[in-house]
N, C-alpha and C. Protein backbone atom coordinates (compact mmCIF):
# COMPACT_ATOMS: atom_id res chain seq x y z
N UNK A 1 153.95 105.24 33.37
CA UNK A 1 153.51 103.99 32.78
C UNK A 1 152.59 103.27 33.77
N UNK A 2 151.74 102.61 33.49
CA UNK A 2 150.28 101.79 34.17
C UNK A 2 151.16 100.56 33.58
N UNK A 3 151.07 99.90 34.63
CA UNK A 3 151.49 98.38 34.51
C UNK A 3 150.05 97.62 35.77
N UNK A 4 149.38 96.89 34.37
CA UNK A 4 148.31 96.17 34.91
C UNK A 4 149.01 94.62 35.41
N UNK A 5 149.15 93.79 36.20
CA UNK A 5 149.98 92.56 37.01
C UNK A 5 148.29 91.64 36.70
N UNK A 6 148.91 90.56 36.68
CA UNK A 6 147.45 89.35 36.55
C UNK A 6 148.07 88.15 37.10
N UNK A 7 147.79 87.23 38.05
CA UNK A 7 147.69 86.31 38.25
C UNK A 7 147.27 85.38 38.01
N UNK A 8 147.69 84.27 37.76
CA UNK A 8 146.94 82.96 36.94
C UNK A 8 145.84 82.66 37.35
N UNK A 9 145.05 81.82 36.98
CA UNK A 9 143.88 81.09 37.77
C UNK A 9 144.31 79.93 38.59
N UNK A 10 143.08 79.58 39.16
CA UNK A 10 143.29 78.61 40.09
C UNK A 10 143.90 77.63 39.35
N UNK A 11 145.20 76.23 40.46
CA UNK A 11 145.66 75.33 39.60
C UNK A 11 145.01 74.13 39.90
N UNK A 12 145.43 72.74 39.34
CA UNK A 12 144.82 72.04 39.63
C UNK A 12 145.12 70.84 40.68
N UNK A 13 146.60 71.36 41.56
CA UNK A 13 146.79 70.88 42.52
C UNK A 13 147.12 71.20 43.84
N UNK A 14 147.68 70.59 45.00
CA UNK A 14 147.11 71.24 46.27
C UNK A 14 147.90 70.80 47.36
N UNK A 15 148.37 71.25 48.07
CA UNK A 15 149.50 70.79 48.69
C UNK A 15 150.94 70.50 48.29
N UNK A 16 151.15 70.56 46.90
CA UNK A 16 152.11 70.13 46.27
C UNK A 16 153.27 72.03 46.17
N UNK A 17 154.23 71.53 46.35
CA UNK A 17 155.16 72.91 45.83
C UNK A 17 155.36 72.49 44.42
N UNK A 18 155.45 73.32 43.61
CA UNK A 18 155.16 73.20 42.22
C UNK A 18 156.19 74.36 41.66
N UNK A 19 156.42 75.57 42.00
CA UNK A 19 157.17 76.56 41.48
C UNK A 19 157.35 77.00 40.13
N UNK A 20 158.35 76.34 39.61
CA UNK A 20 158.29 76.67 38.17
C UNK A 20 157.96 75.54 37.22
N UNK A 21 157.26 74.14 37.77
CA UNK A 21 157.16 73.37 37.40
C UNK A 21 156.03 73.62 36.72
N UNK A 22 155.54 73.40 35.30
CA UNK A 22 154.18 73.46 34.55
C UNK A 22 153.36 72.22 35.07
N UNK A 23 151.76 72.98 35.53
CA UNK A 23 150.81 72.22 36.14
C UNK A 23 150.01 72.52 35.85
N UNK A 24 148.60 71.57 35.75
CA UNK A 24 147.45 72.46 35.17
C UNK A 24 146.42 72.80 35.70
N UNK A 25 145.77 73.61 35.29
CA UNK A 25 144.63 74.44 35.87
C UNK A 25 143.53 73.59 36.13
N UNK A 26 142.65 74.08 37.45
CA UNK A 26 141.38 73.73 37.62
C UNK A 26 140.71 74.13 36.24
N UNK A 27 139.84 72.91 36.51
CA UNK A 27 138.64 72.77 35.52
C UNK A 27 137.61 74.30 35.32
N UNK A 28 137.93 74.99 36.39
CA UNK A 28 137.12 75.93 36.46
C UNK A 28 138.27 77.11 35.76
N UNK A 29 138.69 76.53 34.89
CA UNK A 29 139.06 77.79 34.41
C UNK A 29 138.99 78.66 33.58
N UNK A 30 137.87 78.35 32.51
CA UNK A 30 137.06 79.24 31.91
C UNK A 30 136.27 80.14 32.50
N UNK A 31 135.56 79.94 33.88
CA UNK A 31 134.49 80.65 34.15
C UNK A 31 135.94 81.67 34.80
N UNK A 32 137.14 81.46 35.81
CA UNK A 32 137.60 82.64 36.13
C UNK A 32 138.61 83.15 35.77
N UNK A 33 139.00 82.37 33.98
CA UNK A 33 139.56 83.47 32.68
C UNK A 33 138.45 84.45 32.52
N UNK A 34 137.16 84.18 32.28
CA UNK A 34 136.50 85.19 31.86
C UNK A 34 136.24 86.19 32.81
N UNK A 35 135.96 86.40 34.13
CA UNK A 35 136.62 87.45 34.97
C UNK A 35 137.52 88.46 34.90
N UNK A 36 138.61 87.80 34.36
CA UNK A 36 139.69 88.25 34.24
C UNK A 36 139.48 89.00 33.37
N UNK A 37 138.95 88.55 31.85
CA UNK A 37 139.01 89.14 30.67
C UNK A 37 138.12 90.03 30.75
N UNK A 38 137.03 90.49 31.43
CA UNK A 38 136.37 91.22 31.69
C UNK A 38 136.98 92.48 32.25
N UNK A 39 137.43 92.19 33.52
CA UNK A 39 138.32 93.04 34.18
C UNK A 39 139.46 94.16 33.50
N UNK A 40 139.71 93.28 32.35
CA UNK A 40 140.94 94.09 31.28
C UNK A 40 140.14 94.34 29.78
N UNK A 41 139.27 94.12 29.69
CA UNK A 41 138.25 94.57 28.00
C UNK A 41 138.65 96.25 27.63
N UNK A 42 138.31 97.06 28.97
CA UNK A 42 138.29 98.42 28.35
C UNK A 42 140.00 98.85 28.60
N UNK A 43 141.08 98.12 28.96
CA UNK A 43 142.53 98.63 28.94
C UNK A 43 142.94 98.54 27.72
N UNK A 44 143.62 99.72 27.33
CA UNK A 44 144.15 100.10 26.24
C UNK A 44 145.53 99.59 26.58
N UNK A 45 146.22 99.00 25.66
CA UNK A 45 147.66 98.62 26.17
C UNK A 45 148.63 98.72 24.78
N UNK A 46 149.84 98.62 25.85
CA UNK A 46 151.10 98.95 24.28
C UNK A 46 151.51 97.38 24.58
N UNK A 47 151.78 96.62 24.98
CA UNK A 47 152.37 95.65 25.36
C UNK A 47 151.96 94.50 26.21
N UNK A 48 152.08 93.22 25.84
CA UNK A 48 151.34 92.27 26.81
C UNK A 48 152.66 91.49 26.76
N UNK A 49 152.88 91.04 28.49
CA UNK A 49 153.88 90.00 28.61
C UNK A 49 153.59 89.16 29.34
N UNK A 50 154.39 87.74 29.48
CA UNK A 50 153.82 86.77 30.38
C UNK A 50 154.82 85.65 30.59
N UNK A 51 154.67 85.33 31.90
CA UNK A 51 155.75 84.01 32.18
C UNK A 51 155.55 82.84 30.76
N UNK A 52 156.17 82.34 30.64
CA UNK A 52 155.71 81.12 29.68
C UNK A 52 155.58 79.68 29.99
N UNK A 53 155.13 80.07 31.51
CA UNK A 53 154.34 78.69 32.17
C UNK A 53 153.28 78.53 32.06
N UNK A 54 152.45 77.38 31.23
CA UNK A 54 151.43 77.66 30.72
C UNK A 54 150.36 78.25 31.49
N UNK A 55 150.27 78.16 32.71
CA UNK A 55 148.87 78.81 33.68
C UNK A 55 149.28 80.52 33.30
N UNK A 56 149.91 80.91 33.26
CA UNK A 56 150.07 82.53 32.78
C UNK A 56 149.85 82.90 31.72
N UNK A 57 150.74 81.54 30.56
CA UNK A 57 150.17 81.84 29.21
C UNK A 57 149.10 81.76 28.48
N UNK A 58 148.46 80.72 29.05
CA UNK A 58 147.00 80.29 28.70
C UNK A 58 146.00 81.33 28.98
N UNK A 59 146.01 81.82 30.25
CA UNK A 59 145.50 82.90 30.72
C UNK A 59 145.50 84.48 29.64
N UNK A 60 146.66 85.10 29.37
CA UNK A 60 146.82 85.61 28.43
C UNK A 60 146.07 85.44 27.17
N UNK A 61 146.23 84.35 26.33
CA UNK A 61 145.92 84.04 25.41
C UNK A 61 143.77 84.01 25.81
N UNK A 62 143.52 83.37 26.38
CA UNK A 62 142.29 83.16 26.51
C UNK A 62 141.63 84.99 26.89
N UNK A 63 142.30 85.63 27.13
CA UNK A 63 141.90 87.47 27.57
C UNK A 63 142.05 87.94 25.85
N UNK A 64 142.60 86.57 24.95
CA UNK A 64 142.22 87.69 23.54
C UNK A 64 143.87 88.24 23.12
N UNK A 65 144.75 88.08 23.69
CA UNK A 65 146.05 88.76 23.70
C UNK A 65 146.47 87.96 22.54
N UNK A 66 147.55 88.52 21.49
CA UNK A 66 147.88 87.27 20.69
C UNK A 66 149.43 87.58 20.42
N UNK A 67 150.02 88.82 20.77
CA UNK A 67 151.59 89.20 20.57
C UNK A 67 152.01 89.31 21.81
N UNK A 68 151.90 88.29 22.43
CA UNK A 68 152.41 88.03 23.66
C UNK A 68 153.71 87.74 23.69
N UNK A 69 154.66 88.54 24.67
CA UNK A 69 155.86 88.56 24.82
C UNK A 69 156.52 88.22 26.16
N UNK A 70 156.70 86.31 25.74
CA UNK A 70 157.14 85.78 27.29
C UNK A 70 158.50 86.15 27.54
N UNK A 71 158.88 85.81 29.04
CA UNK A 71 160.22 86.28 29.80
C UNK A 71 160.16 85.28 30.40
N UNK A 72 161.27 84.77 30.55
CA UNK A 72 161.60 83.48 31.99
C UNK A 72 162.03 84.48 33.22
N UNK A 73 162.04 85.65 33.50
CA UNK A 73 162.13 86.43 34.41
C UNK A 73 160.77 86.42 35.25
N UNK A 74 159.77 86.15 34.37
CA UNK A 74 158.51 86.26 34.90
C UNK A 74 157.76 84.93 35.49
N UNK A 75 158.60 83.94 35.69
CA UNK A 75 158.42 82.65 35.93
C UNK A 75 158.50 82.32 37.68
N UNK A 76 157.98 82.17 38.25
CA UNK A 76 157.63 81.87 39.74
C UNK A 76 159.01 81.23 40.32
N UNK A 77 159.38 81.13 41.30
CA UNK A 77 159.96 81.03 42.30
C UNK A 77 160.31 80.02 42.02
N UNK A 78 161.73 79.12 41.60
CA UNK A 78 162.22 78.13 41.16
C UNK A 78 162.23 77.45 42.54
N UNK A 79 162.12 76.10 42.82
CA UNK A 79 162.52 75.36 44.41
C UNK A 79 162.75 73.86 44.05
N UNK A 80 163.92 74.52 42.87
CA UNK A 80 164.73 73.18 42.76
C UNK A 80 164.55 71.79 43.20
N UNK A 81 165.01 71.33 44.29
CA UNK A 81 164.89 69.88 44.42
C UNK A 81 163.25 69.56 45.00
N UNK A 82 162.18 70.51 45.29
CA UNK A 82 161.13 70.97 46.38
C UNK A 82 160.69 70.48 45.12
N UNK A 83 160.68 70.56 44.28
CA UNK A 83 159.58 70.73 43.11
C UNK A 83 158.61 69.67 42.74
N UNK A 84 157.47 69.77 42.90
CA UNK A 84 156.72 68.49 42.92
C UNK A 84 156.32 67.50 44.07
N UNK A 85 157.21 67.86 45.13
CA UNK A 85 156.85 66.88 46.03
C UNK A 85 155.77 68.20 47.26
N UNK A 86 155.34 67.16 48.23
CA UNK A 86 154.06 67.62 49.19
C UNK A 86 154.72 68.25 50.14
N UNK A 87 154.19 69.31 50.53
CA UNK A 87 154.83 70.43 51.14
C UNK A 87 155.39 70.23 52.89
N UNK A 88 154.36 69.43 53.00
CA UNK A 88 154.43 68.76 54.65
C UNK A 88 155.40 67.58 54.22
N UNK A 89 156.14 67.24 53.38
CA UNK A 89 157.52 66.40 53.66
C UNK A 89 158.63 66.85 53.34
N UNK A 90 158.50 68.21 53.01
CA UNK A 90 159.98 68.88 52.61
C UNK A 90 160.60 69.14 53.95
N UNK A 91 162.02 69.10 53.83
CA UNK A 91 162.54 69.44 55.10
C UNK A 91 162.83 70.98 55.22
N UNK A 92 162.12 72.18 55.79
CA UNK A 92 162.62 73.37 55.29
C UNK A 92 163.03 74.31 56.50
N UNK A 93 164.11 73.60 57.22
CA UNK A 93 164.24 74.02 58.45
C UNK A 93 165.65 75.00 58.30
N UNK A 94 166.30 74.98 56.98
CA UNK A 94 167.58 75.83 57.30
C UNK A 94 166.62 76.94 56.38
N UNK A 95 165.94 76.43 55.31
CA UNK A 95 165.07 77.71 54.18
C UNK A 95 164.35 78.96 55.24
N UNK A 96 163.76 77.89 56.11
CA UNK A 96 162.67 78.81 56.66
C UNK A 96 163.35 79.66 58.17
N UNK A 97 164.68 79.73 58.17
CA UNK A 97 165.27 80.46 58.70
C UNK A 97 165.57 81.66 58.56
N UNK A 98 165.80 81.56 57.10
CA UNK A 98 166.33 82.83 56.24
C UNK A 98 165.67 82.52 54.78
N UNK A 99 164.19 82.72 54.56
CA UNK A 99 163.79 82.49 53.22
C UNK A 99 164.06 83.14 52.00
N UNK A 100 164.45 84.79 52.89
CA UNK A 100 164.45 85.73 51.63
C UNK A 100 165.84 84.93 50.60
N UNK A 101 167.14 85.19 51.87
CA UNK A 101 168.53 84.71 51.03
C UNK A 101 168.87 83.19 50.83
N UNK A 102 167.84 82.23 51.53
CA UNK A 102 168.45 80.97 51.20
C UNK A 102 167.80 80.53 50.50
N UNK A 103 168.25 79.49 49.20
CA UNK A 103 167.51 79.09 48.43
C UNK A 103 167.54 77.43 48.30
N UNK A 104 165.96 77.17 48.03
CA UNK A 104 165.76 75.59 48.28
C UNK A 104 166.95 74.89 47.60
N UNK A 105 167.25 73.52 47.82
CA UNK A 105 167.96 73.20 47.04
C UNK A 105 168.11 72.89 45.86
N UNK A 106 169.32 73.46 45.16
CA UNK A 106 169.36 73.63 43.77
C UNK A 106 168.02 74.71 43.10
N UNK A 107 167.54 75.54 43.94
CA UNK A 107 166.47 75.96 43.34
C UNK A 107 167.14 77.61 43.42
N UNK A 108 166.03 78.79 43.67
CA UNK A 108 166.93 80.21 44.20
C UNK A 108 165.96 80.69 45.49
N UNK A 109 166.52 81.78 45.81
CA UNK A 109 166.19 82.41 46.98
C UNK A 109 165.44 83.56 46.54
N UNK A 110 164.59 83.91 47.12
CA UNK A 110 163.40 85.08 47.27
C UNK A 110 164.26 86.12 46.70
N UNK A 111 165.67 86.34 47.39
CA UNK A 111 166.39 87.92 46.74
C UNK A 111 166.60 87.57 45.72
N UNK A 112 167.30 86.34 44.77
CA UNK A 112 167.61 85.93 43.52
C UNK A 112 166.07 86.28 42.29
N UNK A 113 165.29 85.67 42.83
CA UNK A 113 163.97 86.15 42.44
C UNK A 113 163.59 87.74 42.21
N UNK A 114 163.65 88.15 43.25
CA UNK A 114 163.41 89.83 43.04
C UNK A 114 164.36 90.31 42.45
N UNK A 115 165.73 89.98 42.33
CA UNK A 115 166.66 90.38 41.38
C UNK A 115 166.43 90.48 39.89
N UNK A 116 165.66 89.10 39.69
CA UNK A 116 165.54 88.76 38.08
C UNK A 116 164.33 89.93 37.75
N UNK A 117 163.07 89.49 39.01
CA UNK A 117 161.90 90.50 38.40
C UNK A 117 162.30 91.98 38.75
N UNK A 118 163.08 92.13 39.18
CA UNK A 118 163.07 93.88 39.41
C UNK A 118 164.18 94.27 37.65
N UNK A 119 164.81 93.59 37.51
CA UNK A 119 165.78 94.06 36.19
C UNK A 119 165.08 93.82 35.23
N UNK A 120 163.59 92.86 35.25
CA UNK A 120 162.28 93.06 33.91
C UNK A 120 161.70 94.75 34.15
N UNK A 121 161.58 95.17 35.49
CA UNK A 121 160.81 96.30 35.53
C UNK A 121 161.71 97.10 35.23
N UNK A 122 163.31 97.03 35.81
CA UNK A 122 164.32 98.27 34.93
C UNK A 122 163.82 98.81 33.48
N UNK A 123 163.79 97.40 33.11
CA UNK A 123 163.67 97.71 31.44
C UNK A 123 162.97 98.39 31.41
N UNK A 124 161.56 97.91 31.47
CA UNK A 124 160.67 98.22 31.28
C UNK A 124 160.21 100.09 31.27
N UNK A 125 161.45 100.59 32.33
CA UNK A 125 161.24 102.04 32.59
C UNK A 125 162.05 102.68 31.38
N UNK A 126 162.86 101.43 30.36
CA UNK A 126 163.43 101.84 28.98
C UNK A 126 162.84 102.53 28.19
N UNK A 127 161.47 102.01 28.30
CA UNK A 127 160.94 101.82 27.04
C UNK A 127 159.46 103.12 27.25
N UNK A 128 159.13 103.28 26.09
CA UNK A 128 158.00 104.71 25.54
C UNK A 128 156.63 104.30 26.33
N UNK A 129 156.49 102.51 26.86
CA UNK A 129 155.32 102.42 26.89
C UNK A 129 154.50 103.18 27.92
N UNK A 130 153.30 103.49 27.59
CA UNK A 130 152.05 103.85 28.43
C UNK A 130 151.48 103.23 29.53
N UNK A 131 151.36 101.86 28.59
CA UNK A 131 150.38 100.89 29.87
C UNK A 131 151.20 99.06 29.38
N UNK A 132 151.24 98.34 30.03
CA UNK A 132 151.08 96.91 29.69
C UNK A 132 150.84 96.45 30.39
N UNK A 133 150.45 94.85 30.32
CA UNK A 133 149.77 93.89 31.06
C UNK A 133 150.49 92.76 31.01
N UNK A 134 150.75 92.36 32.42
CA UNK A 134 151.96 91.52 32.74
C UNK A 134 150.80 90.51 33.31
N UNK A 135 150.91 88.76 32.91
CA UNK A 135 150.56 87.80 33.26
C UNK A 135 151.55 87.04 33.90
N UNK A 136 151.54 86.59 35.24
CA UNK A 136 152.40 86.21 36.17
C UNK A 136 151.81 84.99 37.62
N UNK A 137 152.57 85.12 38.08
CA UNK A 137 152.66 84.29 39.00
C UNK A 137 152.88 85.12 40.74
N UNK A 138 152.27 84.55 41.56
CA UNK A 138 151.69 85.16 43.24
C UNK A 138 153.50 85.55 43.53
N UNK A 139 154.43 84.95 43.18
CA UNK A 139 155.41 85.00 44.03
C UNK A 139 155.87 86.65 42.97
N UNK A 140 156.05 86.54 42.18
CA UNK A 140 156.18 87.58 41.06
C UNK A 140 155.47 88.84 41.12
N UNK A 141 154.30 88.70 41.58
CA UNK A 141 153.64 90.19 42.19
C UNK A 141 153.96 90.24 43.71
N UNK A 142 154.75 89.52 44.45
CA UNK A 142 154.83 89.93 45.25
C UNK A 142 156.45 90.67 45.44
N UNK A 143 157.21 90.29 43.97
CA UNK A 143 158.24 91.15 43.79
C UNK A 143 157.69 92.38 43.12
N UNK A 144 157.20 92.58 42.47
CA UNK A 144 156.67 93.95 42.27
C UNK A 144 155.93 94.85 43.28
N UNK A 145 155.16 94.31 43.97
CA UNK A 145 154.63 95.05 45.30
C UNK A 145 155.94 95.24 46.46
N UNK A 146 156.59 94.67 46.38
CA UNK A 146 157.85 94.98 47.15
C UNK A 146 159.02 96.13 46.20
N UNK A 147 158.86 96.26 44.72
CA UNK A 147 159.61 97.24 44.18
C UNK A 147 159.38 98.37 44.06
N UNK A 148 157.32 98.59 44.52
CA UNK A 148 156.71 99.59 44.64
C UNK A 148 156.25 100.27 45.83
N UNK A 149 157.01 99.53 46.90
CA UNK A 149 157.18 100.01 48.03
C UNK A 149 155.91 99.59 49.22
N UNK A 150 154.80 98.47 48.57
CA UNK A 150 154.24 98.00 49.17
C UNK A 150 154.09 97.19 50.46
N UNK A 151 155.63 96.45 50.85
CA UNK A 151 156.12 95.39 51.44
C UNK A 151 157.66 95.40 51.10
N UNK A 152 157.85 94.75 51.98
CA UNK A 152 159.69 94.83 52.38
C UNK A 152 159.65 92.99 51.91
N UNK A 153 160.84 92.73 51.79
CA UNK A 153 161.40 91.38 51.13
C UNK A 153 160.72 90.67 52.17
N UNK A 154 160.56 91.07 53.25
CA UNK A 154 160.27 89.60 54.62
C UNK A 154 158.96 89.94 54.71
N UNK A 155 157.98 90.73 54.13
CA UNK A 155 156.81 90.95 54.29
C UNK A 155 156.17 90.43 52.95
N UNK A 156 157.15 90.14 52.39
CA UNK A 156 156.39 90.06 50.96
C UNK A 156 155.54 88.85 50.51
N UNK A 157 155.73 87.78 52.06
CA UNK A 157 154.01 87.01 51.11
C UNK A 157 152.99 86.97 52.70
N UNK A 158 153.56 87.73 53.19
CA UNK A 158 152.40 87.86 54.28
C UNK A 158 150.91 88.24 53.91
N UNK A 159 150.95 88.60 52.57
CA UNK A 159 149.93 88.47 51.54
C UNK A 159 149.63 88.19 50.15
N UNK A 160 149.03 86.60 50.25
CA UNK A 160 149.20 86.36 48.73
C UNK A 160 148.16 86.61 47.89
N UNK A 161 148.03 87.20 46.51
CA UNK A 161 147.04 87.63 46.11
C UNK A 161 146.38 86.80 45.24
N UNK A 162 144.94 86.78 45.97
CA UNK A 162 144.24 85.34 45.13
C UNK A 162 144.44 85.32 43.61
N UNK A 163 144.18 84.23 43.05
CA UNK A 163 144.32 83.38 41.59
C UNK A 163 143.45 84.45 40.95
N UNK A 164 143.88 85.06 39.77
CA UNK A 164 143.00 85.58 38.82
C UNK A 164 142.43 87.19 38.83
N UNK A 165 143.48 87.59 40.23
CA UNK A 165 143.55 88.84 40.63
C UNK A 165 144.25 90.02 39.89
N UNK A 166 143.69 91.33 39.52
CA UNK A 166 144.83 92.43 38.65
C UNK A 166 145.00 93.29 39.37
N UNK A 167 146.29 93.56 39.62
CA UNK A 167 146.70 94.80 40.58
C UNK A 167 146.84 95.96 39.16
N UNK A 168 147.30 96.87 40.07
CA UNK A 168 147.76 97.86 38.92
C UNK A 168 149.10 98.94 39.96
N UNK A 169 149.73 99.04 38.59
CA UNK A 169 151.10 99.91 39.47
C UNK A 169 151.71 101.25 38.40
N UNK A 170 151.90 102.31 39.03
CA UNK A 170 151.92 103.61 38.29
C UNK A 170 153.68 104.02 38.22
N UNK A 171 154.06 103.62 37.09
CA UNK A 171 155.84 103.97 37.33
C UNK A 171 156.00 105.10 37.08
């Protein structure tokens, strides 16, 4: 199976931790949906899925997709009480000790995360499909690049992959 990964576009705020909180996109986000949609025109696909935060879904939808099949599995990195406020006043001195297993407050931890997205990709090895195209979020491909052996849990955002980017992964 070809599993094409997409990242949202750019958002429209900056400094802020935001996670699973819905926020909206730069203004520029027609010119680098259509990138995107370019990038995926000639993929043949059995299946399109997508977080159902709107920067993933919108994204989707604007590539032409219209049986889109969201998952809250596919939803970015929850950081509970973090959420919304500016990143330089969070206190993240016990998190950033142990990021993978500790999780912000009231929010989850990096392994809780890869837990949820690695049991979407279980499935996923259920099923007949060929190819699909997963619309997601940076923290979310960086659980899949860690399930595909790209990066280890503590390596896994030592590279984040810019806004509007498609990986591709061969199960």
């Amino acid at each position: 199976m070809k599993i094409y990964i997409v990242r949202h576009t750019s958002v429209a705020v900056s400094g802020i931790c935001y996670g699973q909180t819905d926020v909206p996109l730069k203004e520029t986000f027609e010119a680098e949906a259509e990138v995107v949609k370019q990038k995926l025109k000639d993929v043949n696909y059995d299946a399109v899925f997508s977080s159902p935060l709107s920067r993933a879904k919108k994204l989707a939808e604007y590539c032409g997709y219209t049986d889109i099949q969201l998952y809250d599995r596919l939803k970015e990195l929850h950081f509970g009480d973090w959420e919304m406020h500016e990143w330089d006043k969070i206190d993240m001195t016990a998190w950033e000790k142990d990021w993978v297993n500790n999780p912000a407050p009231n929010g989850e931890s990096f392994q809780h995360m890869y837990a949820r997205v690695s049991s979407f990709i279980e499935e996923l090895k259920e099923t007949d499909y060929q190819t699909v195209i997963i619309f997601a979020h940076g923290g979310v491909i960086n659980c899949f690049r860690t399930y595909f052996k790209e990066t280890d849990l503590q390596g896994a955002f030592d590279k984040l992959v810019p806004y509007g980017e498609v990986l591709e992964f061969e199960m």
